[in-house]
Every structure is written in C-alpha cells, then in structure tokens.
N, C-alpha and C. Protein backbone atom coordinates (compact mmCIF):
# COMPACT_ATOMS: atom_id res chain seq x y z
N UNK A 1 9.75 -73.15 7.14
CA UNK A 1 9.77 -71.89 6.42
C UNK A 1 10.13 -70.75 7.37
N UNK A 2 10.84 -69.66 7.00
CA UNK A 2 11.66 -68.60 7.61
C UNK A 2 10.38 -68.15 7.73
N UNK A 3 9.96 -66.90 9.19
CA UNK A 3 9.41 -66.03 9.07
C UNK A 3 10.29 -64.50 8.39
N UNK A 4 8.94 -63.87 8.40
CA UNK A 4 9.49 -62.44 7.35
C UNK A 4 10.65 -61.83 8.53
N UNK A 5 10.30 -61.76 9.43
CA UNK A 5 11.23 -61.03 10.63
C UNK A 5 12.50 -61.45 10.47
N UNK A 6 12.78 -62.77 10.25
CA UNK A 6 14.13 -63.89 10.24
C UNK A 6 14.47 -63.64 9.08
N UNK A 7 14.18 -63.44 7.89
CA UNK A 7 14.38 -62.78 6.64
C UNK A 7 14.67 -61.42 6.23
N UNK A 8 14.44 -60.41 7.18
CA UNK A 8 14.86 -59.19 7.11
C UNK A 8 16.28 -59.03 7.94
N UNK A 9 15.83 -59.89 9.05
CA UNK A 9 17.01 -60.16 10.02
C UNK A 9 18.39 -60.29 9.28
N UNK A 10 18.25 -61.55 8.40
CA UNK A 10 19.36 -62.04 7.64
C UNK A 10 19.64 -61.21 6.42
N UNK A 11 18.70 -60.43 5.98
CA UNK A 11 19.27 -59.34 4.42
C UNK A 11 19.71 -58.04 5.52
N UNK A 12 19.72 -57.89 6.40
CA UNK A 12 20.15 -56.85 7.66
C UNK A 12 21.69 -57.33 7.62
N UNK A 13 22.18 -58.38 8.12
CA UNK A 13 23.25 -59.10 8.24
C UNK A 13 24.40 -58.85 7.17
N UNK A 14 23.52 -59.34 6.28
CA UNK A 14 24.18 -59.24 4.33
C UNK A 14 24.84 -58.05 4.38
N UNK A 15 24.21 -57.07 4.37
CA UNK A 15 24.30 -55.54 4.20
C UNK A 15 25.33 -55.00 5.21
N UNK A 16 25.72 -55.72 5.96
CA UNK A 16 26.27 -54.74 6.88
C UNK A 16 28.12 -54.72 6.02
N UNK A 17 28.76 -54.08 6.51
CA UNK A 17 30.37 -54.11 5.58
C UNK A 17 31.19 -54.24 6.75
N UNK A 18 32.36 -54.73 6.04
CA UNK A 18 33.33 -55.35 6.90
C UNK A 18 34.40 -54.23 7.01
N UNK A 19 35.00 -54.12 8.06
CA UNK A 19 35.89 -52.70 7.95
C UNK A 19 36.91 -53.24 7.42
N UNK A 20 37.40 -54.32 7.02
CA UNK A 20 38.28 -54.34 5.67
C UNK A 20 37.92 -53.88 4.73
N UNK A 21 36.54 -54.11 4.05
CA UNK A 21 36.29 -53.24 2.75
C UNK A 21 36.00 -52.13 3.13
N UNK A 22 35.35 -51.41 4.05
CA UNK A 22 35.81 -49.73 4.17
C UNK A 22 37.20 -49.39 3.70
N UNK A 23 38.10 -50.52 4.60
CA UNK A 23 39.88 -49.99 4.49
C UNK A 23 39.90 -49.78 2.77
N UNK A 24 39.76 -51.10 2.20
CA UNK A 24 39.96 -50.93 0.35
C UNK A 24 39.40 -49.62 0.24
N UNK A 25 38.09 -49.31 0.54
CA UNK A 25 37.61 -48.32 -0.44
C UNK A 25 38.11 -47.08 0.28
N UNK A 26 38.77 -46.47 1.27
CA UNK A 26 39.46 -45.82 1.89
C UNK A 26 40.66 -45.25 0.91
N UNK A 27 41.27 -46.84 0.96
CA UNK A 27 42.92 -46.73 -0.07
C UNK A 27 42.28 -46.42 -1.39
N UNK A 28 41.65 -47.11 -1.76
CA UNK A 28 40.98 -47.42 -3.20
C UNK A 28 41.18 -45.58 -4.08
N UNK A 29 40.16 -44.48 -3.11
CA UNK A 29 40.02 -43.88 -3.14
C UNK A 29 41.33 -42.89 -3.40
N UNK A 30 42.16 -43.05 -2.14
CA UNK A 30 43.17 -42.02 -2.16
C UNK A 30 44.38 -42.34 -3.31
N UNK A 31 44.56 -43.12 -3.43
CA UNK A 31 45.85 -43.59 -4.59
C UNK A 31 44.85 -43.62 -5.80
N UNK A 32 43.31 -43.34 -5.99
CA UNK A 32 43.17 -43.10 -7.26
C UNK A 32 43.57 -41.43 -7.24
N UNK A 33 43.20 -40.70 -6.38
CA UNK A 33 42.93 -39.34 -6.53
C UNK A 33 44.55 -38.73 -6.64
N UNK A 34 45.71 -39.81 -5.62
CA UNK A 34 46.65 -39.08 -5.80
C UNK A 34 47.23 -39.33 -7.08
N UNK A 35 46.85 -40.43 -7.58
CA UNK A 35 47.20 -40.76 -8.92
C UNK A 35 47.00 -39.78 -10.35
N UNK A 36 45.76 -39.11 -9.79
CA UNK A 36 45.08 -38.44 -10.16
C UNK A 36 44.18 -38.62 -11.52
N UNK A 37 43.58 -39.88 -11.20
CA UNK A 37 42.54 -40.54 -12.17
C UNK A 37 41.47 -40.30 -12.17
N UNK A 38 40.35 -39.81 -12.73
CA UNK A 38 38.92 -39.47 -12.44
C UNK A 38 38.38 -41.25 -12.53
N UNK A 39 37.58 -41.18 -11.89
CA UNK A 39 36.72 -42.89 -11.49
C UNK A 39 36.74 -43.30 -12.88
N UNK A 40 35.80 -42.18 -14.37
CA UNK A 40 35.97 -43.00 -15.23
C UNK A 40 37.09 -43.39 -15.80
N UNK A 41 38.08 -43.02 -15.76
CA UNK A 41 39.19 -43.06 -16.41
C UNK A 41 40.11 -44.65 -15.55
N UNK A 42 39.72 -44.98 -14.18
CA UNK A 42 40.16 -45.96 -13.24
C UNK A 42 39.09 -47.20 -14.41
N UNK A 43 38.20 -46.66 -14.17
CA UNK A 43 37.12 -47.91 -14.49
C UNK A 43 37.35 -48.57 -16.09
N UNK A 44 37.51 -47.21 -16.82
CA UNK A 44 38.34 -47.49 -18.62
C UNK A 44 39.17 -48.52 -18.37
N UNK A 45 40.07 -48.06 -17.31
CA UNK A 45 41.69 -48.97 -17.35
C UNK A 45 41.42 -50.41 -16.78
N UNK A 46 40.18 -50.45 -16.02
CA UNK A 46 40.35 -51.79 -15.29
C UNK A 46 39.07 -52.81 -16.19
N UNK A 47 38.34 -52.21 -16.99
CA UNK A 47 36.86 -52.87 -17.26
C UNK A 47 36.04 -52.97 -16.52
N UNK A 48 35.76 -51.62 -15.87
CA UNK A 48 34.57 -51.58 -15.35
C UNK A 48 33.71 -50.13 -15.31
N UNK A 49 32.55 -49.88 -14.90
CA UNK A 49 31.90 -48.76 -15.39
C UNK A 49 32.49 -47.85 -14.00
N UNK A 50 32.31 -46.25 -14.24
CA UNK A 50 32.85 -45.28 -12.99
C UNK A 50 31.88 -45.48 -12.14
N UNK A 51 30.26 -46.29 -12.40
CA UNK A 51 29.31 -46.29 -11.24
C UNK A 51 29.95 -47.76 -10.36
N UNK A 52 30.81 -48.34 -11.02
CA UNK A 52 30.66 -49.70 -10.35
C UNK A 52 32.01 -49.02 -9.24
N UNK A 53 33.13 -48.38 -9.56
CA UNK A 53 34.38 -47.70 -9.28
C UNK A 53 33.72 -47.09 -7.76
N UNK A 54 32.80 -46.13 -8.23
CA UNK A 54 31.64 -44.72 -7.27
C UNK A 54 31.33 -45.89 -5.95
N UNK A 55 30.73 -47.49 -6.46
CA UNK A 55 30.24 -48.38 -5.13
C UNK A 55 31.76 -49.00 -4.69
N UNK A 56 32.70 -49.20 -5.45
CA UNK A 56 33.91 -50.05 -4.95
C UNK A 56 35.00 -48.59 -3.92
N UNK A 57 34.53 -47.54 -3.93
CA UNK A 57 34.85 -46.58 -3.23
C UNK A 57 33.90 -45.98 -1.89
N UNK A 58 32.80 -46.44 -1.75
CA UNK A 58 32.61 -46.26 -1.11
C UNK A 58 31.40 -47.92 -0.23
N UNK A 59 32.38 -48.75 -0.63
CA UNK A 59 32.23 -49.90 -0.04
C UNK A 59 30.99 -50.17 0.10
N UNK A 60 30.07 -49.84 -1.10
CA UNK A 60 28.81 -50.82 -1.18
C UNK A 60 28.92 -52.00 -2.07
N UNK A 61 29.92 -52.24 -2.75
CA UNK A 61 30.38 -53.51 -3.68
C UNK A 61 31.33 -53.77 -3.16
N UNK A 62 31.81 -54.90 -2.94
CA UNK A 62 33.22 -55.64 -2.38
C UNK A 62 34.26 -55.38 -4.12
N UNK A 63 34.97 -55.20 -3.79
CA UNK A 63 35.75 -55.54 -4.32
C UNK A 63 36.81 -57.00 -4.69
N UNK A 64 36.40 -57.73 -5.79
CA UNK A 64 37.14 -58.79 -6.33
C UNK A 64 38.64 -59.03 -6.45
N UNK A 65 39.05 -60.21 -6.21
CA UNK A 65 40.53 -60.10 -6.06
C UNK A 65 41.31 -59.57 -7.33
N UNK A 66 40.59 -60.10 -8.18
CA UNK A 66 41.13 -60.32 -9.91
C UNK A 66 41.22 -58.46 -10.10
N UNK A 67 39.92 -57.88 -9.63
CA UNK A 67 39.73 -56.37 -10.02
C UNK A 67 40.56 -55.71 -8.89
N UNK A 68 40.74 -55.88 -7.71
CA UNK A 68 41.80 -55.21 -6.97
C UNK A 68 43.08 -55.10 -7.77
N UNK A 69 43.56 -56.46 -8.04
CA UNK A 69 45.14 -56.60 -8.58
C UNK A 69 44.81 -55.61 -9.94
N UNK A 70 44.06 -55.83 -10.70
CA UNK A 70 44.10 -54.59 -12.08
C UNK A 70 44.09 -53.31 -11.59
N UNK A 71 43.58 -52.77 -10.54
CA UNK A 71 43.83 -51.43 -9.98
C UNK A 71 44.83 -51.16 -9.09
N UNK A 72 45.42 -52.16 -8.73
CA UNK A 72 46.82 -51.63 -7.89
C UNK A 72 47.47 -51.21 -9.22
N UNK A 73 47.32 -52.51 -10.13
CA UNK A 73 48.46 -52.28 -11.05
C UNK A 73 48.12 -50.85 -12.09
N UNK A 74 47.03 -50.47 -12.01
CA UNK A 74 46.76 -49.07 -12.90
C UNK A 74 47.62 -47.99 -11.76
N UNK A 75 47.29 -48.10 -10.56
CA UNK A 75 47.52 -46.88 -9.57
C UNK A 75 49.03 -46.95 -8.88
N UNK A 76 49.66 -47.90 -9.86
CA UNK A 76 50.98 -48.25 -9.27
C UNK A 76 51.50 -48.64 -7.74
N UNK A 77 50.39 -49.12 -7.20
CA UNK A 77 50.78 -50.00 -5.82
C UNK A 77 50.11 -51.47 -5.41
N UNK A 78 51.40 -51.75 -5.12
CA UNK A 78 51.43 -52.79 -4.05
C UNK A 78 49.75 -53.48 -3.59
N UNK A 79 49.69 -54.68 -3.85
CA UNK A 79 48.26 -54.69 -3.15
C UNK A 79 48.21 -54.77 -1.59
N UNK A 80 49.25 -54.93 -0.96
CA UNK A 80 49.44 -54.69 0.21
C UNK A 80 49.00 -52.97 0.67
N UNK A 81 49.44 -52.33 -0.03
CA UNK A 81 48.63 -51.23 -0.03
C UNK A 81 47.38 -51.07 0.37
N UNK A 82 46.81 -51.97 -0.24
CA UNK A 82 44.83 -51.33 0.02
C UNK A 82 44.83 -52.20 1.60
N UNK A 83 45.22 -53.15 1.92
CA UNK A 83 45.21 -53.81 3.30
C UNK A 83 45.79 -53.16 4.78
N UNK A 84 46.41 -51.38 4.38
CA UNK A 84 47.28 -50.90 5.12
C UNK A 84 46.60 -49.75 5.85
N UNK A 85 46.27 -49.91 7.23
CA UNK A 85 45.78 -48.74 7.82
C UNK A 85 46.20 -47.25 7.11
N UNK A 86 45.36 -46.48 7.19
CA UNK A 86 45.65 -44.58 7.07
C UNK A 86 46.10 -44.27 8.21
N UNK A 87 47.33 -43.86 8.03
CA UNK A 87 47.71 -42.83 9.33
C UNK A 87 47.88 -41.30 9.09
N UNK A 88 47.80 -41.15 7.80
CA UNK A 88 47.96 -39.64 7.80
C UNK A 88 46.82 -38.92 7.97
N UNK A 89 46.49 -37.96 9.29
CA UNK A 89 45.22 -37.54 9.00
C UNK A 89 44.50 -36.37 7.86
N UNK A 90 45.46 -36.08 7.55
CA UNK A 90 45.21 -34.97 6.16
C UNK A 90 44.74 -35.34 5.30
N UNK A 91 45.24 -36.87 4.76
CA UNK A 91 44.78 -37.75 3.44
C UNK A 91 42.96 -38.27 4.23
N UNK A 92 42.87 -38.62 5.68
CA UNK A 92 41.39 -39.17 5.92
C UNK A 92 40.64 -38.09 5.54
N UNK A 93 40.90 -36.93 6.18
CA UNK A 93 40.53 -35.53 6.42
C UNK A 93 39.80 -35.24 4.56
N UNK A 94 40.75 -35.28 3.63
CA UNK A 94 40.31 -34.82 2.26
C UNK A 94 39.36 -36.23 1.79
N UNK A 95 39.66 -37.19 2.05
CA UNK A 95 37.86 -38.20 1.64
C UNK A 95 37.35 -38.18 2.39
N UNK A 96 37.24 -37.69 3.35
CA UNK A 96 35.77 -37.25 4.55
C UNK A 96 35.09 -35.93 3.43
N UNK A 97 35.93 -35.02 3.39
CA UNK A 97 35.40 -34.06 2.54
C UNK A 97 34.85 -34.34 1.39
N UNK A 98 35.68 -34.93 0.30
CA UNK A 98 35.11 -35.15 -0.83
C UNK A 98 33.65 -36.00 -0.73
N UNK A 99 33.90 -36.92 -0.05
CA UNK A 99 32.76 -37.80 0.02
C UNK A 99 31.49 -36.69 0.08
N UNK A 100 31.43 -36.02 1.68
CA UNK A 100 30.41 -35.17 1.49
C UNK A 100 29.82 -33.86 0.09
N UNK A 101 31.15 -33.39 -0.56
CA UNK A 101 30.88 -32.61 -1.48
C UNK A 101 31.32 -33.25 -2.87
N UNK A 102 31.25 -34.58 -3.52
CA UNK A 102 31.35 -35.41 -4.16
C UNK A 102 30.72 -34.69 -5.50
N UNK A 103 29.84 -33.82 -5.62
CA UNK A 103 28.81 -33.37 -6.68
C UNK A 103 29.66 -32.07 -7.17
N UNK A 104 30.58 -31.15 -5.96
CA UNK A 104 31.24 -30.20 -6.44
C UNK A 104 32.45 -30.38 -6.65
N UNK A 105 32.90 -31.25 -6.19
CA UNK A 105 34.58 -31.68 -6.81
C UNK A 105 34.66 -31.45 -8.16
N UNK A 106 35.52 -30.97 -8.24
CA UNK A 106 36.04 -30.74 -9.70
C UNK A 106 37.49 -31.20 -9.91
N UNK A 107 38.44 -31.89 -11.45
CA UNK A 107 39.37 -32.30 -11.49
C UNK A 107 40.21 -31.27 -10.66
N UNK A 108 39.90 -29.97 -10.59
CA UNK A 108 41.67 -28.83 -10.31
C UNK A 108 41.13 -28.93 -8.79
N UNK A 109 40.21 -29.68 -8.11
CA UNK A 109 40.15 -29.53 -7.12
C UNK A 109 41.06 -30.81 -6.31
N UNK A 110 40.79 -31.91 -7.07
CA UNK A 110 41.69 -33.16 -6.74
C UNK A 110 43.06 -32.76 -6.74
N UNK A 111 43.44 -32.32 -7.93
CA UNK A 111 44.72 -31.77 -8.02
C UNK A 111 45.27 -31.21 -6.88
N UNK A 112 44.66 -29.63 -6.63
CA UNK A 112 45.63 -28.63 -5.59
C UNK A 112 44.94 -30.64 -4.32
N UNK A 113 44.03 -30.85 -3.79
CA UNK A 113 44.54 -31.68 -2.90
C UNK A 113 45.59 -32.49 -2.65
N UNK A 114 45.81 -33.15 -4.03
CA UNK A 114 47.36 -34.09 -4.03
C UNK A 114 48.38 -32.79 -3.54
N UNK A 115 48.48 -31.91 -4.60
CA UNK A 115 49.38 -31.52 -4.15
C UNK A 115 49.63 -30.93 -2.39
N UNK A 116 48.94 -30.57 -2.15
CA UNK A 116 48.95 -30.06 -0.58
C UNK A 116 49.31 -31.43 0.05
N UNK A 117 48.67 -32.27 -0.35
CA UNK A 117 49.53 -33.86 0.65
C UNK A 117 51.21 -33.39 0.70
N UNK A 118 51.74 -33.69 -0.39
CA UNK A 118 53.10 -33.33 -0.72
C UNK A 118 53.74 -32.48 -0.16
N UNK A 119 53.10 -31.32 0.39
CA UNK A 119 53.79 -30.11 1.35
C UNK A 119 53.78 -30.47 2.48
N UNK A 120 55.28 -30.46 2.96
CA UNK A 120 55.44 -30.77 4.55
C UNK A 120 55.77 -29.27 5.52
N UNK A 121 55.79 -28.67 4.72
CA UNK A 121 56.23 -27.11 5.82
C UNK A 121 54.75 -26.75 5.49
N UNK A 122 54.61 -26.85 7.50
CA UNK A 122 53.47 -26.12 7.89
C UNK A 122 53.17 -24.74 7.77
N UNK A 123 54.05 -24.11 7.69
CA UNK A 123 53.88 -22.33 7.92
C UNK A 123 53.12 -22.13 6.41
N UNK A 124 53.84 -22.66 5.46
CA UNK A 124 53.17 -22.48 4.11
C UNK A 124 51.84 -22.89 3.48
N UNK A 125 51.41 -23.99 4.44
CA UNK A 125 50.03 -24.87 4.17
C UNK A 125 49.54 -23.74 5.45
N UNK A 126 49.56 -23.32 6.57
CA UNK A 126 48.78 -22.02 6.77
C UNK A 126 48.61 -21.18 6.11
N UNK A 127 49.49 -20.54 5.43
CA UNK A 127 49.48 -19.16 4.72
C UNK A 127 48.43 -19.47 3.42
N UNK A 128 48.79 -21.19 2.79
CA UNK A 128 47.45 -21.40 1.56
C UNK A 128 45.82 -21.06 2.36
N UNK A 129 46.04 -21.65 3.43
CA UNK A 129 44.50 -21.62 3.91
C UNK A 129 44.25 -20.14 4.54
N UNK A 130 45.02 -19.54 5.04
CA UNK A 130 44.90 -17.91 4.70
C UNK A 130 44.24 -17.32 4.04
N UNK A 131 45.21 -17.40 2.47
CA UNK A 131 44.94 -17.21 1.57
C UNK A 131 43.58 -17.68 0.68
N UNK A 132 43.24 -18.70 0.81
CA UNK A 132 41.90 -19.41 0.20
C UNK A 132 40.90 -18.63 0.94
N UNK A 133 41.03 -18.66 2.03
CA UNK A 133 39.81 -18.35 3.16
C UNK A 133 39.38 -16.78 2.62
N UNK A 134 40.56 -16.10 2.24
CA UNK A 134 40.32 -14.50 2.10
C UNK A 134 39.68 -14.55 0.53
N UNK A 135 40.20 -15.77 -0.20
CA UNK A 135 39.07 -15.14 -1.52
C UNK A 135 37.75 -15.84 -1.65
N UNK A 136 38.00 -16.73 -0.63
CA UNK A 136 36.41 -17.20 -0.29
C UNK A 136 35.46 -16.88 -0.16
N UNK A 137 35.92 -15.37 0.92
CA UNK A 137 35.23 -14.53 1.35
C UNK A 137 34.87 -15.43 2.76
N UNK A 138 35.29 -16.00 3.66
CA UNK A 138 35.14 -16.77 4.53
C UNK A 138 35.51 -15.97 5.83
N UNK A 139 35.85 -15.14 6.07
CA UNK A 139 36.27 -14.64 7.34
C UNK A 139 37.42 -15.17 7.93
N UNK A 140 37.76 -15.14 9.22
CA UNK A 140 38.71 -15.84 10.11
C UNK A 140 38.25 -16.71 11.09
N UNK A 141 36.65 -16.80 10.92
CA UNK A 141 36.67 -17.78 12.49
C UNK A 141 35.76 -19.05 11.42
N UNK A 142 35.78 -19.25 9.89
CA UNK A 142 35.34 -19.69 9.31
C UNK A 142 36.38 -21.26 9.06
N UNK A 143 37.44 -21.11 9.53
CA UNK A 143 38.22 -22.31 9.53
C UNK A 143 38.80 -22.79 10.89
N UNK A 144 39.14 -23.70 11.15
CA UNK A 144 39.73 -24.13 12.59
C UNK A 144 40.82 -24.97 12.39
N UNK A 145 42.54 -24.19 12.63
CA UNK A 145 43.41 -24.87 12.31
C UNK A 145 44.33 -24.61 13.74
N UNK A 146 45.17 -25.64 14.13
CA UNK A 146 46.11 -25.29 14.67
C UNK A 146 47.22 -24.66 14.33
N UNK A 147 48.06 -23.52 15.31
CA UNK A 147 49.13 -23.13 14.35
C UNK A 147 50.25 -23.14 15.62
C-alpha cells in the first residue's frame, strides 16, 4: 500500500502541464481572438461548453485530438498551427494581458487588439498609444514603449 506522501507525490506529478499544452492553449487562444470568436461562440461551434474552451485555453484540460481538429477547422487553421512556437511578441504580450484582466475584456476590446496586430507602421501604433494614454487619463510615464 502507497503511503499518503507517495500519493500526493504522484497527484503532484498528474497536475503538472506539458509545455506543449501551454503551446495549444497559447495558439488556441490567439486564432480564437483573432478570429474573433467569444469562447462561447468557439465552444457552440465545436460541442463544447465556453467553461470547458476558458480550461482548454488556459491549459488546465488537455486538449483532444478529435476537439483540436474541430477548432482548427472553426478558426480556419492548419493544425500544425497550434504545434508552432509564438514569435511575435505583441500577439504573447496581448494574452499575458488578457489573461490577467480576463473579467474586463470586453468584445470591442478583442477587436481594436486584432486589429493593432495588423498594423505594421510603428509611428502610428505610437501615436494610438499616445492617444489612448491621454483619454485614459494616464499621464506619460504611465506606459513604457520604445520609440
């Protein structure tokens, strides 16, 4: 018979995640948002609930092969896709954020994010955060960007 120690040991083990499924729920995440699907609306399309979507995004449920392939095919990619490092740091940068403010996201907030992916002239993605910062009421030493 296991002691309790050797038994916590091993549900310790269980629990831990594999940085492949971080990677899925990484991708998972960003090609829903650029897609611009709210979780329930991913979860409608695939048969599953937005709480099960909420753990397959942030890699406390593995994700199934059968349910991966139904969500590439809702989000229009490749399943090679979810297996593909992030290199853009702008796209890590906005699910670092959301994750933490997950309760205030709002749909027009996903939105202007996709779209700002899409802008490649820097001078103009300064001048937005300029601009945001001043009706924020945020000051100037309230953001930290290179320019």
């Amino acid at each position: 018979m296991q002691s309790v120690s050797k038994k916590r040991a091993n549900v310790k083990t269980a629990r831990r995640i594999h940085e492949v499924d971080h990677l899925i729920a990484l991708r998972l995440r960003l090609a829903r948002v650029e897609a611009g699907l709210s979780q329930s609306e991913l979860g409608s399309a695939v048969g599953v609930t937005f709480q099960q979507v909420q753990k397959y995004e942030r890699a406390l449920n593995r994700v199934t092969a059968s349910s991966l392939l139904r969500m590439a095919r809702v989000l229009n990619r490749d399943i090679g896709y979810f297996f593909t490092e992030v290199d853009d740091p702008a796209a890590r940068l906005i699910v670092q954020g959301w994750e933490q403010n997950a309760d205030r996201v709002r749909r027009l907030d996903v939105d202007i994010m996709r779209l700002l992916l899409r802008v490649d002239d820097l001078n103009l993605k300064l001048r937005i955060v300029d601009l945001l910062t001043e009706r924020a009421n945020l000051g100037n030493n309230s953001i930290s960007r290179a320019r």
